[in-house]
PDB file of N, CA and C in Angstrom:
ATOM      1  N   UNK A   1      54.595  51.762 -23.637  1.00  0.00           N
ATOM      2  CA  UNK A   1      55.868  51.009 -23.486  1.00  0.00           C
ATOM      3  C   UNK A   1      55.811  50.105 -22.245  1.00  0.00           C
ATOM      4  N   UNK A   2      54.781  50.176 -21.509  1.00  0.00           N
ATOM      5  CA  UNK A   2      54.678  49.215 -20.426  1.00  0.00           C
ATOM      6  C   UNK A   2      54.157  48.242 -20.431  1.00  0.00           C
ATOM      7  N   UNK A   3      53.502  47.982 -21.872  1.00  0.00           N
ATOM      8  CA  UNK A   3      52.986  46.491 -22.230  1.00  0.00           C
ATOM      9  C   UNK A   3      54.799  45.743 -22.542  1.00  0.00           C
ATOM     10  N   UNK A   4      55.813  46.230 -22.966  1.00  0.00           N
ATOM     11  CA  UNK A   4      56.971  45.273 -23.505  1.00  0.00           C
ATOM     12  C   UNK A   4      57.353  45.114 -22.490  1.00  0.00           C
ATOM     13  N   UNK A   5      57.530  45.221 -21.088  1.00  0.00           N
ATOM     14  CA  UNK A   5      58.204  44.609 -20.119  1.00  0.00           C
ATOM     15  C   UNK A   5      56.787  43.626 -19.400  1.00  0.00           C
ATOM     16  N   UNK A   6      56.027  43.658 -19.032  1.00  0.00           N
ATOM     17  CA  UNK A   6      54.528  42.839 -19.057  1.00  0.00           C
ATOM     18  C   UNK A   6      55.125  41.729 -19.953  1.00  0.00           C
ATOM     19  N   UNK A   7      54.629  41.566 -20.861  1.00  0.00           N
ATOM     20  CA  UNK A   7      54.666  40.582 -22.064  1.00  0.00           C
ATOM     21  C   UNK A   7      55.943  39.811 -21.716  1.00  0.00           C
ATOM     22  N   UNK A   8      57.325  40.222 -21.635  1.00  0.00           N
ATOM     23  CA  UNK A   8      58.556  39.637 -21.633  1.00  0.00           C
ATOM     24  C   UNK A   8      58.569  39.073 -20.352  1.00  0.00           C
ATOM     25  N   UNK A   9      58.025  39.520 -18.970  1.00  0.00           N
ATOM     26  CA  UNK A   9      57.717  38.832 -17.647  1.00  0.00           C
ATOM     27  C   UNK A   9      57.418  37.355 -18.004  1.00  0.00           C
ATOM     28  N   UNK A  10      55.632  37.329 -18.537  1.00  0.00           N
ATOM     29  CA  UNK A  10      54.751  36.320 -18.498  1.00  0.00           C
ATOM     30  C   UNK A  10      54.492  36.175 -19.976  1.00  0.00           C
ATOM     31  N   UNK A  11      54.827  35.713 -20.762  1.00  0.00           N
ATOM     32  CA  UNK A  11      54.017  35.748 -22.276  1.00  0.00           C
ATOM     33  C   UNK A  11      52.455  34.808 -21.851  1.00  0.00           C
ATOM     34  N   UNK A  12      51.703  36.252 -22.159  1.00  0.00           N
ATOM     35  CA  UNK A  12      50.623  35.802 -22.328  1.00  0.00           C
ATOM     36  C   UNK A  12      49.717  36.239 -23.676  1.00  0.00           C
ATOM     37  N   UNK A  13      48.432  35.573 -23.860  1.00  0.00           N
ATOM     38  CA  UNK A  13      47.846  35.540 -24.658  1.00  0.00           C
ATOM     39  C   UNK A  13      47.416  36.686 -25.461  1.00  0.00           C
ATOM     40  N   UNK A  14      47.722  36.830 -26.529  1.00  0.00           N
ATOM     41  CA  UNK A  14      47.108  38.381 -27.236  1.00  0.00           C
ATOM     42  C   UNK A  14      45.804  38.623 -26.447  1.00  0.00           C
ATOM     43  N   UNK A  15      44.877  37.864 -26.506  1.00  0.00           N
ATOM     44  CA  UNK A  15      43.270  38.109 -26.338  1.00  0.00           C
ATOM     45  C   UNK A  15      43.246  39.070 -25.313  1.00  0.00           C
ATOM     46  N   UNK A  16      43.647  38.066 -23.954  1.00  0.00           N
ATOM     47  CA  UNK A  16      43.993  38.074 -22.624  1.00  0.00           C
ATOM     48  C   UNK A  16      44.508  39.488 -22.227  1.00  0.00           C
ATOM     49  N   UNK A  17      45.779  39.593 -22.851  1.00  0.00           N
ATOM     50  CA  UNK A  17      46.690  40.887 -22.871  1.00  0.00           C
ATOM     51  C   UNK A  17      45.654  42.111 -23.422  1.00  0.00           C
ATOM     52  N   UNK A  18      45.171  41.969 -24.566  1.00  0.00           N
ATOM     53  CA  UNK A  18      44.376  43.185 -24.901  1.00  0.00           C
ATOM     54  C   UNK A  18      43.068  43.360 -24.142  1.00  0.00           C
ATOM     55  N   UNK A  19      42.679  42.720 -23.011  1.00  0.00           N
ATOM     56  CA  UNK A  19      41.628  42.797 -22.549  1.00  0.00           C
ATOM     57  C   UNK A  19      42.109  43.774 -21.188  1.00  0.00           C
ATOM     58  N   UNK A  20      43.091  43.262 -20.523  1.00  0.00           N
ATOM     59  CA  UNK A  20      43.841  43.569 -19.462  1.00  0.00           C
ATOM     60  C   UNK A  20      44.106  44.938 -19.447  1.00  0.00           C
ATOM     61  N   UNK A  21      44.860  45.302 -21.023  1.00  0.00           N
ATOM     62  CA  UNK A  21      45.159  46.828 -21.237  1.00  0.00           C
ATOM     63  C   UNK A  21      44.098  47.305 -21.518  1.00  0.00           C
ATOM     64  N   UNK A  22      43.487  47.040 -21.814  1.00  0.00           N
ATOM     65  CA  UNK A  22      42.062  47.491 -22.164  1.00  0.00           C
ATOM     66  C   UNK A  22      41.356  48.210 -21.052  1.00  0.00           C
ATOM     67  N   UNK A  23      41.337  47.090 -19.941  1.00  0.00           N
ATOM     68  CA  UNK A  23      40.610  47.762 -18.495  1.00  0.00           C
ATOM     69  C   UNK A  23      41.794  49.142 -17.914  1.00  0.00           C
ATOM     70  N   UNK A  24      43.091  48.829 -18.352  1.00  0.00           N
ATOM     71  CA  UNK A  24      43.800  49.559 -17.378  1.00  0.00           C
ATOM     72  C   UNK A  24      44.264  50.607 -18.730  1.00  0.00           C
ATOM     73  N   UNK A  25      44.220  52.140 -18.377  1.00  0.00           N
ATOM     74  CA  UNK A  25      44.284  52.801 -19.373  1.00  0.00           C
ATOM     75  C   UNK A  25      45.953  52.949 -19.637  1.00  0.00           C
TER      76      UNK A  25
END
């Protein structure tokens, strides 16, 4: 649930975004 406040901040790029969560568990 801490990607929907992220995302609504900055809309950023799917790719980008799944790479990001990706590194951070």
């Amino acid at each position: 649930m801490a990607q929907a406040p992220l995302k609504a901040e900055k809309p950023t790029p799917r790719i980008l975004d799944d790479t990001m969560y990706s590194e951070i568990p």
